[in-house]
C-alpha atoms as a PDB file:
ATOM      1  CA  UNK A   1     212.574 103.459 111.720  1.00  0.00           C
ATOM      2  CA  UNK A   2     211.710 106.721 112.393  1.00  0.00           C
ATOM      3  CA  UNK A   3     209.714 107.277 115.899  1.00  0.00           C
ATOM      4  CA  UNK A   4     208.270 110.675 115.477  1.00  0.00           C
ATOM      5  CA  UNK A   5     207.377 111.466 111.548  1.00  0.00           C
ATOM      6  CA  UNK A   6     208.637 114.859 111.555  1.00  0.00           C
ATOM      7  CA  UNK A   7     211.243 116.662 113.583  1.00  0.00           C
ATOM      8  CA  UNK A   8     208.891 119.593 112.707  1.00  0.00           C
ATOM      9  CA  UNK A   9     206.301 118.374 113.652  1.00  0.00           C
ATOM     10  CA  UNK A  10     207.033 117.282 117.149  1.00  0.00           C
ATOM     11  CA  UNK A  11     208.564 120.445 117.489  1.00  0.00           C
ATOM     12  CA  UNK A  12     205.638 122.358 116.544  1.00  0.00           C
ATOM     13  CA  UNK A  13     203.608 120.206 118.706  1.00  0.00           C
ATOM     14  CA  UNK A  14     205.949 120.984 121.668  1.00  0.00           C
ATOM     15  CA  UNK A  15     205.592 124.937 121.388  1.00  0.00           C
ATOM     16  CA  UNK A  16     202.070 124.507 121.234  1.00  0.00           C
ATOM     17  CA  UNK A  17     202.136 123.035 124.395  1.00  0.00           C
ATOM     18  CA  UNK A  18     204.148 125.135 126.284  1.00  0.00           C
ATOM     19  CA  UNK A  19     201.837 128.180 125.155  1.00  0.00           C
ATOM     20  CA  UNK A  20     198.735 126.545 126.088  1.00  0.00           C
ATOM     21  CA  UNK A  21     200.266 124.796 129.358  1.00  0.00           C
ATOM     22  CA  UNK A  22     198.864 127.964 131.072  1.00  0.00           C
ATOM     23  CA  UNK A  23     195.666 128.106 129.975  1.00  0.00           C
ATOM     24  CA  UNK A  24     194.862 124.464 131.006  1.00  0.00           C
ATOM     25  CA  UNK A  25     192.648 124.136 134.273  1.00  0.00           C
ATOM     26  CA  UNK A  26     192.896 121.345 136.981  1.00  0.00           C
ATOM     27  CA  UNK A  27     190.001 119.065 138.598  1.00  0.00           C
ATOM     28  CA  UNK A  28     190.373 116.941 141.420  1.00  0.00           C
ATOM     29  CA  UNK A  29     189.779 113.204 141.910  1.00  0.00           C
ATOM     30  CA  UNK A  30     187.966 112.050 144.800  1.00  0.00           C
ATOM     31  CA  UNK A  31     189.369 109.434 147.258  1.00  0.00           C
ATOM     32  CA  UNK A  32     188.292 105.938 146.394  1.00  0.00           C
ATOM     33  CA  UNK A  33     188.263 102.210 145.540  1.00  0.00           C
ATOM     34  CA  UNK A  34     188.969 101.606 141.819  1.00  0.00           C
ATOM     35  CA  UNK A  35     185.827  99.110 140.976  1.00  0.00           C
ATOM     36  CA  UNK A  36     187.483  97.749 138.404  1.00  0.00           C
ATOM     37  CA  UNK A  37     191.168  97.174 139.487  1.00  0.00           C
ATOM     38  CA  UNK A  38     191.072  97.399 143.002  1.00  0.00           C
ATOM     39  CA  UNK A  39     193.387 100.232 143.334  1.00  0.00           C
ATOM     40  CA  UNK A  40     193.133 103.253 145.438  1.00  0.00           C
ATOM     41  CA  UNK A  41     192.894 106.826 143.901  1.00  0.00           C
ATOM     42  CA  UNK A  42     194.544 109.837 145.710  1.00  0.00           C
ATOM     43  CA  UNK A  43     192.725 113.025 146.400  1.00  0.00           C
ATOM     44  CA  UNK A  44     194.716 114.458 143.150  1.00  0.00           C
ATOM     45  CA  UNK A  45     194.816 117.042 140.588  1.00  0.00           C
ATOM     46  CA  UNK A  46     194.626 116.338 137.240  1.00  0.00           C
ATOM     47  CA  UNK A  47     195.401 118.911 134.533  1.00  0.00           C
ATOM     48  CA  UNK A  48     192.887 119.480 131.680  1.00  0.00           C
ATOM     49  CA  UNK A  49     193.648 120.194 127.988  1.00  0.00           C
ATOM     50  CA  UNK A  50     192.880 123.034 126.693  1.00  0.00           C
ATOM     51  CA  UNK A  51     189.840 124.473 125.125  1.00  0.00           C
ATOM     52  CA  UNK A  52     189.668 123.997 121.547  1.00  0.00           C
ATOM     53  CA  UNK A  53     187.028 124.138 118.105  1.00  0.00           C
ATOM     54  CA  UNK A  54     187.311 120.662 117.329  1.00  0.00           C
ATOM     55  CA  UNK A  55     186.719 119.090 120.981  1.00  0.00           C
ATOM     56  CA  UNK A  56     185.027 119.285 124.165  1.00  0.00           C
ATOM     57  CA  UNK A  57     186.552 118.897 127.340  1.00  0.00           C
ATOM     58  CA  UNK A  58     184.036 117.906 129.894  1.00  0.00           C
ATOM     59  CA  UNK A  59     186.185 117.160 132.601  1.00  0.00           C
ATOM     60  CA  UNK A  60     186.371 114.975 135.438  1.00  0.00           C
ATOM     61  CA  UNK A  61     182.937 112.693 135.078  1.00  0.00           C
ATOM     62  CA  UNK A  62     181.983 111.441 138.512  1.00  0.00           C
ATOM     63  CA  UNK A  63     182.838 107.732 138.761  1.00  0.00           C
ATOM     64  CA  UNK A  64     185.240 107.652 135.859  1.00  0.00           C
ATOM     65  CA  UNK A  65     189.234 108.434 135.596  1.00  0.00           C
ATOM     66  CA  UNK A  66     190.546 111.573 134.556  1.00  0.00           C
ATOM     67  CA  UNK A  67     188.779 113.776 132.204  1.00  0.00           C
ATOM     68  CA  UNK A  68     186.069 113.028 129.376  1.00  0.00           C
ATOM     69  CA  UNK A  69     186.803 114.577 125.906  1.00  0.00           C
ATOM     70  CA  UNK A  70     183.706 114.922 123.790  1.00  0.00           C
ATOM     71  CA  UNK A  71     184.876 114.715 120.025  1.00  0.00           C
ATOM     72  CA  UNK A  72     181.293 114.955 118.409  1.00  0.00           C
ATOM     73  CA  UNK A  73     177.737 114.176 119.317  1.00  0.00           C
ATOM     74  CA  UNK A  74     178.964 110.218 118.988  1.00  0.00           C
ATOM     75  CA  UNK A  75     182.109 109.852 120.162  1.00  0.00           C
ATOM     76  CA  UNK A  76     183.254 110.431 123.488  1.00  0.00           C
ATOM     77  CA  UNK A  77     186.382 108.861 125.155  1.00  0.00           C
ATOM     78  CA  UNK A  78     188.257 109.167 128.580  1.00  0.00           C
ATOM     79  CA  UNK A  79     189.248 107.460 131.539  1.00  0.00           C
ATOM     80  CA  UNK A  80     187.805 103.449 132.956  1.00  0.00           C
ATOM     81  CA  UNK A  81     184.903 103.384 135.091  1.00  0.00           C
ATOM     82  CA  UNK A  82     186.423 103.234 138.867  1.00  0.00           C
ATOM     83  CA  UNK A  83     182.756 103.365 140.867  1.00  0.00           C
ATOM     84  CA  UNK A  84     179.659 101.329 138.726  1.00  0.00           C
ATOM     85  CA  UNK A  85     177.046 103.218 140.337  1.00  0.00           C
ATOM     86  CA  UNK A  86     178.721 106.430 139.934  1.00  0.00           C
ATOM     87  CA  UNK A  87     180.133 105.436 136.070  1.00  0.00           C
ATOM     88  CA  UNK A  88     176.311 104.694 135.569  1.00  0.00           C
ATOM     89  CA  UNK A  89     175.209 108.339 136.508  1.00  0.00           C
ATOM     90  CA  UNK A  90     178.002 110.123 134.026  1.00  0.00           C
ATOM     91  CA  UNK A  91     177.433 107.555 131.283  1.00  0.00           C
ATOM     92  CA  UNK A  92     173.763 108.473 131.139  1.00  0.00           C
ATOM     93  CA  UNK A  93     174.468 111.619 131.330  1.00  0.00           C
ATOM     94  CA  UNK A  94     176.281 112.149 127.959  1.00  0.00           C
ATOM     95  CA  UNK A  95     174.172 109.725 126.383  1.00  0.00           C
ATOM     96  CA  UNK A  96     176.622 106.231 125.965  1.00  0.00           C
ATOM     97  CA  UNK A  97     175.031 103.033 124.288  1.00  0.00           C
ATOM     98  CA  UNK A  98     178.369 101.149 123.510  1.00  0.00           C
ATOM     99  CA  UNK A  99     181.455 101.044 125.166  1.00  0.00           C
ATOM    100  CA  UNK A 100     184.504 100.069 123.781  1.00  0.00           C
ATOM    101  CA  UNK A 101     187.282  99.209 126.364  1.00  0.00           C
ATOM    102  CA  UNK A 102     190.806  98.261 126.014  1.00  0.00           C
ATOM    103  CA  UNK A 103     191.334  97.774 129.656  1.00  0.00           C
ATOM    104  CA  UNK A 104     188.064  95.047 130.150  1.00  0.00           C
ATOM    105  CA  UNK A 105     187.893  93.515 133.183  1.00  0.00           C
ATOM    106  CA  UNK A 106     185.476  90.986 134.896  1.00  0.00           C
ATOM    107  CA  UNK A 107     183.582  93.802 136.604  1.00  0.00           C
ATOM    108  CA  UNK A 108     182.833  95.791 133.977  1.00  0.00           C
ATOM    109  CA  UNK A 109     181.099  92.929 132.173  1.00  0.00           C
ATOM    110  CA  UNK A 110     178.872  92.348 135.198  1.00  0.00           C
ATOM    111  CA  UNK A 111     178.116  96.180 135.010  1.00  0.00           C
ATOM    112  CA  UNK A 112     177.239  96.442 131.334  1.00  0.00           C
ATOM    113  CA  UNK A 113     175.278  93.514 131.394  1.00  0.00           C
ATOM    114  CA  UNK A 114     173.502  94.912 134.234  1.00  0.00           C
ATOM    115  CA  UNK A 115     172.840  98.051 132.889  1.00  0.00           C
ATOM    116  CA  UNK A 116     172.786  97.071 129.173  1.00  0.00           C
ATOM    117  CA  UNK A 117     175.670  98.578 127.378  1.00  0.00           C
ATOM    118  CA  UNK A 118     176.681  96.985 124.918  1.00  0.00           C
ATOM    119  CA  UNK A 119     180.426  96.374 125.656  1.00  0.00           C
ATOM    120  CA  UNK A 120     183.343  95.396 123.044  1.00  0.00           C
ATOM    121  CA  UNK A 121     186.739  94.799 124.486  1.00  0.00           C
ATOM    122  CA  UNK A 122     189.834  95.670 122.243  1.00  0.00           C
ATOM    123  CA  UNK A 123     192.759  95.162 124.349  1.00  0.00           C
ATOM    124  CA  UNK A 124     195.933  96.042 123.326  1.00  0.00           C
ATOM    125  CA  UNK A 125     199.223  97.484 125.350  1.00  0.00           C
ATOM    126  CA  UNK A 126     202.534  99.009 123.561  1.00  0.00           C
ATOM    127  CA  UNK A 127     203.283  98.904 120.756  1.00  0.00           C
ATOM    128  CA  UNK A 128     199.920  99.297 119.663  1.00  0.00           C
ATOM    129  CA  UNK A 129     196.940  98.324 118.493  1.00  0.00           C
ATOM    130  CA  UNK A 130     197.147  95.366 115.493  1.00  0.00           C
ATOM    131  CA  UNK A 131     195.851  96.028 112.115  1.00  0.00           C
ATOM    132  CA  UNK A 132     193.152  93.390 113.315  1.00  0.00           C
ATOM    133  CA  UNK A 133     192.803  95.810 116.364  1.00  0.00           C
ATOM    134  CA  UNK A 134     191.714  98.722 114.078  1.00  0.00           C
ATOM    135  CA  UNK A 135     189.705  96.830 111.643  1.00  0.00           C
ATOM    136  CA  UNK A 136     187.614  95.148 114.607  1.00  0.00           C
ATOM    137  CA  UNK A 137     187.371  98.951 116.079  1.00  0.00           C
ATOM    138  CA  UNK A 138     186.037 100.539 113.094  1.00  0.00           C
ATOM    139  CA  UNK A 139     183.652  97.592 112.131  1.00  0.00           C
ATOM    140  CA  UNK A 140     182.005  98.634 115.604  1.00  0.00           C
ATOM    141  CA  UNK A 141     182.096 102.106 114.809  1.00  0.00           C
ATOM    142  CA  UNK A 142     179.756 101.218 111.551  1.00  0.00           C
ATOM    143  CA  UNK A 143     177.782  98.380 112.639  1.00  0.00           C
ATOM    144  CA  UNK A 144     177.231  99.460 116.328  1.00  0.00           C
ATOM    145  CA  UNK A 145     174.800 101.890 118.059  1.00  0.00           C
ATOM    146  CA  UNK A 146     176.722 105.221 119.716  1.00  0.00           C
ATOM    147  CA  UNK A 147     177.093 107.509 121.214  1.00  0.00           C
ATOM    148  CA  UNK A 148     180.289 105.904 121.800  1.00  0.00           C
ATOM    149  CA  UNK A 149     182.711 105.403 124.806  1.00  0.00           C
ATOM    150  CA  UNK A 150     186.442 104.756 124.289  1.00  0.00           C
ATOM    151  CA  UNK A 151     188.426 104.051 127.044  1.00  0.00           C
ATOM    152  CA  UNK A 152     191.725 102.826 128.439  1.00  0.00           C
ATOM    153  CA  UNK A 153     193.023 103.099 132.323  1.00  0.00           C
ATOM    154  CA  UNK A 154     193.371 107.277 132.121  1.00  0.00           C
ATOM    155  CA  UNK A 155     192.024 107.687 128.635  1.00  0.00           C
ATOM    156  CA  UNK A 156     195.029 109.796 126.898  1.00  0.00           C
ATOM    157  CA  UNK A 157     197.364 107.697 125.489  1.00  0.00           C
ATOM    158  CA  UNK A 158     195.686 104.103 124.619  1.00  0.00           C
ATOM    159  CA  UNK A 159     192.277 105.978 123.970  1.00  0.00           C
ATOM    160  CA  UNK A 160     193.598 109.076 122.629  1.00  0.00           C
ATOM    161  CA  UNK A 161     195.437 106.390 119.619  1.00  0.00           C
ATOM    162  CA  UNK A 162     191.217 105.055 118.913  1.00  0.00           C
ATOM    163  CA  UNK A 163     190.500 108.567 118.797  1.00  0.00           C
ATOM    164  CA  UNK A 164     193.079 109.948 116.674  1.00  0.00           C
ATOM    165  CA  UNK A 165     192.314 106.945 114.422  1.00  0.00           C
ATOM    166  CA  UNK A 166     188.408 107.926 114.128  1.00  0.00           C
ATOM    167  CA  UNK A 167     189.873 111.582 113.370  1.00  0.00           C
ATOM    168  CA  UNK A 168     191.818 109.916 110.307  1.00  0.00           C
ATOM    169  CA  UNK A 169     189.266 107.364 109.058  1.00  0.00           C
ATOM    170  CA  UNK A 170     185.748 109.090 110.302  1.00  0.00           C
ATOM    171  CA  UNK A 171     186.416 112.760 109.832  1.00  0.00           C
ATOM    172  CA  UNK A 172     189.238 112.436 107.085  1.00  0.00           C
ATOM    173  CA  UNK A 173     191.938 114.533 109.439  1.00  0.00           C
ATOM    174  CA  UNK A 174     195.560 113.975 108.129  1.00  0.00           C
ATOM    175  CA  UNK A 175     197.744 112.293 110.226  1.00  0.00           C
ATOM    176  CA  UNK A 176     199.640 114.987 110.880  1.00  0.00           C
ATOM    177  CA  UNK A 177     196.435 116.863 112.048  1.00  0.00           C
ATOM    178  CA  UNK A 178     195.230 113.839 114.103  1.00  0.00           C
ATOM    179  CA  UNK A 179     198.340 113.424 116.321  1.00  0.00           C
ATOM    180  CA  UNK A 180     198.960 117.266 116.935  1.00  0.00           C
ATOM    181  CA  UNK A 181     195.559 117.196 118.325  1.00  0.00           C
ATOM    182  CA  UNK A 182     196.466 113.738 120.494  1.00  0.00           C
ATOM    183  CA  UNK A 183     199.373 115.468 122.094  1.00  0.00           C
ATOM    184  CA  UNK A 184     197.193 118.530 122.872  1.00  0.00           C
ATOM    185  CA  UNK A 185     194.937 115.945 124.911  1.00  0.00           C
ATOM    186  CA  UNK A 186     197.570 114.447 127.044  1.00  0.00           C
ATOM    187  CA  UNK A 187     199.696 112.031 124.442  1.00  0.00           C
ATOM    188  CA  UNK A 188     202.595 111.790 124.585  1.00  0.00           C
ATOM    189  CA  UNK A 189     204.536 112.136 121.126  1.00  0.00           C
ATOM    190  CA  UNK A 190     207.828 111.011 122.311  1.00  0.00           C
ATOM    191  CA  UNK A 191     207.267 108.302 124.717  1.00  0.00           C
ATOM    192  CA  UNK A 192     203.966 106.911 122.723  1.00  0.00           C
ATOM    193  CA  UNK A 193     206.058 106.371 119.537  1.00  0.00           C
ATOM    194  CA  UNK A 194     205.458 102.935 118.681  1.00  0.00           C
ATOM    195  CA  UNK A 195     201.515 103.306 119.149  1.00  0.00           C
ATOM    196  CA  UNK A 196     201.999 106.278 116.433  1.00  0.00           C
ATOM    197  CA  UNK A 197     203.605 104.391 114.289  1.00  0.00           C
ATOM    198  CA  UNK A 198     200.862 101.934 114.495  1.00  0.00           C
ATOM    199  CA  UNK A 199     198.520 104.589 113.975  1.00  0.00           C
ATOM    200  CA  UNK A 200     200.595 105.480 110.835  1.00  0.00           C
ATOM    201  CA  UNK A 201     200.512 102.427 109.366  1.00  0.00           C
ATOM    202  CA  UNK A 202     197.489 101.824 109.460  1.00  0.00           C
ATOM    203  CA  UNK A 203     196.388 105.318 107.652  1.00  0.00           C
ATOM    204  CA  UNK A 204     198.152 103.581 104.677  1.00  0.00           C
ATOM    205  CA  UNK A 205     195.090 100.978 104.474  1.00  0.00           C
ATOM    206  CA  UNK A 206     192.195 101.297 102.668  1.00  0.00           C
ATOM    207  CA  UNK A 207     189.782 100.936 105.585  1.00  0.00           C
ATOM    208  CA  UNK A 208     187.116 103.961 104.947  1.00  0.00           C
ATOM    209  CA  UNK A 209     184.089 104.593 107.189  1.00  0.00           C
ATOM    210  CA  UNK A 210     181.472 106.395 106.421  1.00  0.00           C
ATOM    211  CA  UNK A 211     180.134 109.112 108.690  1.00  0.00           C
ATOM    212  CA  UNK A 212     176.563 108.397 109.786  1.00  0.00           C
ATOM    213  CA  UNK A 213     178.251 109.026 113.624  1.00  0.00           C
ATOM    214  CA  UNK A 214     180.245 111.369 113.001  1.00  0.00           C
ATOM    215  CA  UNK A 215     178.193 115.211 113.756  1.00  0.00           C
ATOM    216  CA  UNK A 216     179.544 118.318 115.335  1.00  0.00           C
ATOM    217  CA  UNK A 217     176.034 119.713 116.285  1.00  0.00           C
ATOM    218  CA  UNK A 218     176.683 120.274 120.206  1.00  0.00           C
ATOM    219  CA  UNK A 219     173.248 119.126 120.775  1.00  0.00           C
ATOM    220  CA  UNK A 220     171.494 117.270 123.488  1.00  0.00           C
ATOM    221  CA  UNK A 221     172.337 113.127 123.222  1.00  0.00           C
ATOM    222  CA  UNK A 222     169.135 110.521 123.950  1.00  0.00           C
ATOM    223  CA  UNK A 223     169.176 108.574 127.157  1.00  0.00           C
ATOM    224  CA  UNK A 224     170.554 104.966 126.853  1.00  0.00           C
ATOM    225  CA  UNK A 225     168.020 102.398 126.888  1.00  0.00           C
ATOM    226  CA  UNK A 226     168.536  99.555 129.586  1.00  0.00           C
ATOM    227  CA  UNK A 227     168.255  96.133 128.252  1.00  0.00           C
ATOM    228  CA  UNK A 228     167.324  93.832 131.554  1.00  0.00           C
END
């Protein structure tokens, strides 16, 4: 089985990194208590992908992991919530109504009921997500209100497979296209393999969205409505 479809490919993929490697920027993570798993987070910096057409790279959100990328006006995905309060400021901020985790936990069921997301948990770890996995994901995507948030623990590899997928499926990107992009936002071609292949797999199916979320008009998003 092969783990990376082209030698070409990933090869391509890997110059493009190294010539945009220095035109990445950095952001910093405060110090604190992960709300949701309890661990600690370093005062550390965390490289951001590079600028690009198709994307939006807001950076580090205040009371989420890592960076948000912003893929269109309904689909937005990055790093798990580590600080409620704080996750509740940057989530109204860019707009989010549902919230699709693969990392759920306890706590963030207490906070989107609190707060009224509406919250569907897809969990999956290597080697990927199920064909079940991607059909329950992209039944969301069409029956569900967005803007969208699709998270993992850091939101690049886990995430970045959900958003690759909703390149394929939503936008009609190639595969090819879709994981060239992925690696450009912090995948990882070589090590994330299986979850590829996965990905691959699945582009064989017939499972076609249409695109009433799908916009690239970088315009402002409504506020979230709280459900009490």
């Amino acid at each position: 089985m092969k783990l990376i479809p082209t030698l070409s490919l990933f090869v391509s993929a890997a110059l493009f990194t190294m010539l945009t490697a220095c035109q990445s920027k950095t952001t910093e993570h405060p110090k604190v208590v992960d709300g949701i798993s309890g661990a600690t987070h370093q005062n550390e910096k965390v490289i951001l992908p590079p600028e690009n057409e198709n994307y939006r790279v807001m950076g580090h959100l205040v009371g989420l992991m890592n960076y948000v990328v912003k893929y269109d006006n309904s689909f937005y995905r990055g790093g798990e919530p580590y600080a409620p309060d704080l996750a509740l400021e940057a989530f109204d901020e860019i707009g989010i109504k549902t919230i699709i985790s693969i990392t759920p936990s306890e706590e963030e069921r207490a906070f989107c009921e609190t707060y009224g997301f509406n919250l569907v948990e897809i969990p999956f770890v290597n080697p990927g997500p199920t064909a079940e996995d991607f059909e329950t994901y992209f039944r969301v995507l069409e029956n569900e209100s967005g803007p969208f948030f699709v998270h993992c623990k850091g939101g690049s590899h886990r995430a970045g497979i959900f958003g690759a997928a909703y390149r394929m499926k939503v936008q009609n990107w190639s595969y090819e296209e879709a994981i060239i992009e992925y690696g450009r936002l912090g995948g990882d071609l070589k090590n994330d393999a299986a979850m590829l292949e996965q990905l691959k797999a699945f582009e064989k199916t017939n499972v076609v969205i249409g695109s009433k979320h799908s916009s690239n008009a970088d315009t402002t998003n409504p506020h979230i409505t709280r459900v009490n």
